[in-house]
N, C-alpha and C. Protein backbone atom coordinates (compact mmCIF):
# COMPACT_ATOMS: atom_id res chain seq x y z
N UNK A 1 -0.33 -11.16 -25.43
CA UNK A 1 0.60 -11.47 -24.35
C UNK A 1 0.28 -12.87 -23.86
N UNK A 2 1.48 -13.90 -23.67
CA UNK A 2 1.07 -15.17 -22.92
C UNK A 2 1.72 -15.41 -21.44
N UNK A 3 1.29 -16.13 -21.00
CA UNK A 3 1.75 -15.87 -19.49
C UNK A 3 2.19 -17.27 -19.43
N UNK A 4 2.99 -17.42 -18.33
CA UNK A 4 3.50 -18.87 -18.30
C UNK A 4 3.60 -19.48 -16.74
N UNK A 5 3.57 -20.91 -17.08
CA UNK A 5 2.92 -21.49 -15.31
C UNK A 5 4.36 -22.35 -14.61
N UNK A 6 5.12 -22.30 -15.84
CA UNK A 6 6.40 -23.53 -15.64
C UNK A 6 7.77 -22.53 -15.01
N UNK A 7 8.34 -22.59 -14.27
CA UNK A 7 9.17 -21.88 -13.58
C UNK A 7 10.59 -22.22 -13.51
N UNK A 8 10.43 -23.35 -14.25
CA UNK A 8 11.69 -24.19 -13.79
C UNK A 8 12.71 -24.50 -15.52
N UNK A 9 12.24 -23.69 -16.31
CA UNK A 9 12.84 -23.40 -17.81
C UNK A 9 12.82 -21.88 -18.13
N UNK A 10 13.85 -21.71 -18.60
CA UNK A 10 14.34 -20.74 -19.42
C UNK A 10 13.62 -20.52 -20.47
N UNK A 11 12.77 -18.86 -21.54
CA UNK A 11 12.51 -19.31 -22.41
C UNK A 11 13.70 -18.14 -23.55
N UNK A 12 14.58 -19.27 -23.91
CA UNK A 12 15.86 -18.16 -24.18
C UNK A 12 15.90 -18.72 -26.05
N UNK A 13 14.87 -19.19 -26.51
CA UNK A 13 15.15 -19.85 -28.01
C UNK A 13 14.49 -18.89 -29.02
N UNK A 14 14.65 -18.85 -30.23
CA UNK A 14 14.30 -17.98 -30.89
C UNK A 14 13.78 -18.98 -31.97
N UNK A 15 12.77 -19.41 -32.73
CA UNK A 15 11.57 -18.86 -32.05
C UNK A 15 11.33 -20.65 -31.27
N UNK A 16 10.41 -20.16 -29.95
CA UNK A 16 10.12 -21.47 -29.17
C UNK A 16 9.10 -21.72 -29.59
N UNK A 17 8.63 -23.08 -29.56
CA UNK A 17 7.48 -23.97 -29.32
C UNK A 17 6.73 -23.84 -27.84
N UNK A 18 5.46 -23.63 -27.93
CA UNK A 18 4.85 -24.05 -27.29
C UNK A 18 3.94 -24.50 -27.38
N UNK A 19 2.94 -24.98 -26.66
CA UNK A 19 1.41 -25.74 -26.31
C UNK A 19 0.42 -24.56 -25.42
N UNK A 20 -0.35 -23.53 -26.00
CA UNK A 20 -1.46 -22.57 -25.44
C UNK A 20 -2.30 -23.15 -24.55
N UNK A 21 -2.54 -22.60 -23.90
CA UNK A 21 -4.07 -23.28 -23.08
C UNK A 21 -4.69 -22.23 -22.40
N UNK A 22 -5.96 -22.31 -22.53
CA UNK A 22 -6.93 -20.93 -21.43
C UNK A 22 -7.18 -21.56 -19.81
N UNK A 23 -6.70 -20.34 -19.50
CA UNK A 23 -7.38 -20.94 -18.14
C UNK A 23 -8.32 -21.23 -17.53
N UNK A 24 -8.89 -20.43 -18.55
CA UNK A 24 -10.69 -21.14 -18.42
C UNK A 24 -11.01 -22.40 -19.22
N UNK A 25 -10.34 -23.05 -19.82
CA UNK A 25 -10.80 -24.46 -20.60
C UNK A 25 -10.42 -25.53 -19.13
N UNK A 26 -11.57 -26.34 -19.17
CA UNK A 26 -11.78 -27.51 -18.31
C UNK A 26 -10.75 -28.16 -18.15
N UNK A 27 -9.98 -28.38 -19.08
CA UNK A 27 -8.41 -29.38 -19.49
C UNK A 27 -7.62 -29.38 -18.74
N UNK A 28 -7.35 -27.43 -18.31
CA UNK A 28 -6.50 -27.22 -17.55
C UNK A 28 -5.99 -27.49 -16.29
N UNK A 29 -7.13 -27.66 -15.17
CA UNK A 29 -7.50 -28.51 -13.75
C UNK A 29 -7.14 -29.82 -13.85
N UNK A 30 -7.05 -30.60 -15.01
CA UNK A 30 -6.46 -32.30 -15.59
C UNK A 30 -4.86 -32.10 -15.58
N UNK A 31 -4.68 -31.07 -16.41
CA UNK A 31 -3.12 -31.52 -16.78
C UNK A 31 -1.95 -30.90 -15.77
N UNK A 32 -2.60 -29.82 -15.29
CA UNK A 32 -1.94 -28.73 -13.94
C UNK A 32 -3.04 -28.49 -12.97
N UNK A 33 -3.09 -29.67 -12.02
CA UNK A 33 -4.10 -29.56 -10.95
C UNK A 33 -3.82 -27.98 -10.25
N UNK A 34 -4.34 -27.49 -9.86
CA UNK A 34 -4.39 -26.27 -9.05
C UNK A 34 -6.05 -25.83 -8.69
N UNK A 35 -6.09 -25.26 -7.18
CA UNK A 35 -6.98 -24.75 -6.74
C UNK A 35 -6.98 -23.44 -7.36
N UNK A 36 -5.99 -22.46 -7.70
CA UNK A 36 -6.46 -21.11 -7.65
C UNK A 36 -6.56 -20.54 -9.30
N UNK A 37 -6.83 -21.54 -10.20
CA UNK A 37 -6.97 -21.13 -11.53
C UNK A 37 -8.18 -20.07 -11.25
N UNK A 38 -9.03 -19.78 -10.69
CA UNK A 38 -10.19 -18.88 -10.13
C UNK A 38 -9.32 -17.64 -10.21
N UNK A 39 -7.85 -17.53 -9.27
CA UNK A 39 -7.43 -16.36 -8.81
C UNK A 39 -6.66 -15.85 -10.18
N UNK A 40 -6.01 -17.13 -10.53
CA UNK A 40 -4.75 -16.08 -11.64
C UNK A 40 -5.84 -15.68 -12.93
N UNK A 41 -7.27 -16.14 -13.32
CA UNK A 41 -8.20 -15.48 -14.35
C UNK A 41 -8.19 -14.15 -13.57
N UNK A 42 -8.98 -14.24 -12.26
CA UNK A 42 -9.26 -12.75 -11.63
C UNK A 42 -8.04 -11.87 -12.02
N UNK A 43 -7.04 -12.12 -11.52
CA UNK A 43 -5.83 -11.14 -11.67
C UNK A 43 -5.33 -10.52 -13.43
N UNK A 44 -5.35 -11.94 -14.18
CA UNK A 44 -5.47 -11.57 -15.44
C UNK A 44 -6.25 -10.58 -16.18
N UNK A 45 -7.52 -10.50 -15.63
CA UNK A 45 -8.44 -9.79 -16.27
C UNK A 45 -9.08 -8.35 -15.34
N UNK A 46 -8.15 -8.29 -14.39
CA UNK A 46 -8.34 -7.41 -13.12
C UNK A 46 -6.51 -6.33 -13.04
N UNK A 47 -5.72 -6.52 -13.74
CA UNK A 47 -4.45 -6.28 -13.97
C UNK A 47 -4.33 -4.33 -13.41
N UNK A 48 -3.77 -4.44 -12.33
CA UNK A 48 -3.41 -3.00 -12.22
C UNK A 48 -2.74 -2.49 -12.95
N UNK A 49 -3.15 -1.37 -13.85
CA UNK A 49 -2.15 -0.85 -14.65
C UNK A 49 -0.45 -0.23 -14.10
N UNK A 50 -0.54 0.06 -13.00
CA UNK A 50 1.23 -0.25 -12.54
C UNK A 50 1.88 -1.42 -12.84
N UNK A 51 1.18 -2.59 -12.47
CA UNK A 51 2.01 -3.89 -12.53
C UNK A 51 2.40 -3.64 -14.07
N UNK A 52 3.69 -4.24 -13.76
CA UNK A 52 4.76 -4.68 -14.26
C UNK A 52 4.29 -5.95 -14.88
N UNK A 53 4.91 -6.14 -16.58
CA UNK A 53 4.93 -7.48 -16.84
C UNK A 53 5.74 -8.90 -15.61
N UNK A 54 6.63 -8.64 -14.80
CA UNK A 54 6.99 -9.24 -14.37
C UNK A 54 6.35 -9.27 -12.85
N UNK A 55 5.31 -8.51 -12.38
CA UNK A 55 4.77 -8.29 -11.17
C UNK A 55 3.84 -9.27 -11.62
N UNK A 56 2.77 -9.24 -12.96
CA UNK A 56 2.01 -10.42 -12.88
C UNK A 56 2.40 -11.78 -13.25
N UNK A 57 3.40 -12.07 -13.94
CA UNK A 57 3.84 -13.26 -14.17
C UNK A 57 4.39 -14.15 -12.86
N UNK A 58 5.17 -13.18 -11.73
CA UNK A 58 5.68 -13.66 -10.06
C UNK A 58 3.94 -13.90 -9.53
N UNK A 59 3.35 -13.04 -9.54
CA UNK A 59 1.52 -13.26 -9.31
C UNK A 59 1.20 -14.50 -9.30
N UNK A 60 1.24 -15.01 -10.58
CA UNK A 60 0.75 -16.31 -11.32
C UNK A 60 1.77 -17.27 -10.78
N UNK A 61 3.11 -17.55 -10.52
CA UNK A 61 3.84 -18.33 -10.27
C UNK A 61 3.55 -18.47 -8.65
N UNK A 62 3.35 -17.50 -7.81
CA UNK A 62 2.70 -17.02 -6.41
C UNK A 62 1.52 -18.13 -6.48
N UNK A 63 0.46 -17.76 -7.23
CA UNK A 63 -0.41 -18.73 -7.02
C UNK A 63 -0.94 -19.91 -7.56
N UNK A 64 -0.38 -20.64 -8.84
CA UNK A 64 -0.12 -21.94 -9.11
C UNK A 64 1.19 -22.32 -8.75
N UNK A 65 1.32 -23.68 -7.76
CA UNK A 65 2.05 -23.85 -7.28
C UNK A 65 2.94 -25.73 -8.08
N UNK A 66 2.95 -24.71 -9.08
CA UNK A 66 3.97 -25.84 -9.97
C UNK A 66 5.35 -25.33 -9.98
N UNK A 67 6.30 -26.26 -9.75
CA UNK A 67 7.73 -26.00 -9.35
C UNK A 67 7.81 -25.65 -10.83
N UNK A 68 8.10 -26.58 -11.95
CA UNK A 68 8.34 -27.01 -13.12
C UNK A 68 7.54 -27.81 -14.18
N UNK A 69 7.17 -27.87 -15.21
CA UNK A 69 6.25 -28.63 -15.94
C UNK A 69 7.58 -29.69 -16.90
N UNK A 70 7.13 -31.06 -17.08
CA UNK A 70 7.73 -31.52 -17.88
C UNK A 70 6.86 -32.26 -18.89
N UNK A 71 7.74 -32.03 -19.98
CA UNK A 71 6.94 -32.03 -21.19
C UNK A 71 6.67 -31.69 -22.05
């Protein structure tokens, strides 16, 4: 499963491109500043089994606060 930080695209292509990244690699704080990369690992790896694929993905968009990524 991949989770996504950009909010402001559609992913409606068959098949899409993307660029992976962990949220634990150092890189990530460079290219998408955010304070709470701490919280969306916790939640990732802490996942209530009720939530909904779409309860944690609003989660993650909740707490990195990137409108849109371009690029």
């Amino acid at each position: 499963m991949g989770w996504c930080i950009d909010q402001g695209h559609s992913m409606c292509y068959d098949p899409m491109q993307v660029t992976l990244y962990s949220s634990y690699d150092s890189i990530i704080n460079q290219l998408y500043p955010d304070e709470d990369w701490d919280k969306v690992n916790y939640l990732l790896n802490h996942k209530h089994p009720s939530a909904s694929v779409m309860d944690i993905q609003n989660a993650i968009w909740y707490f990195i606060d990137i409108p849109f990524v371009i690029g």
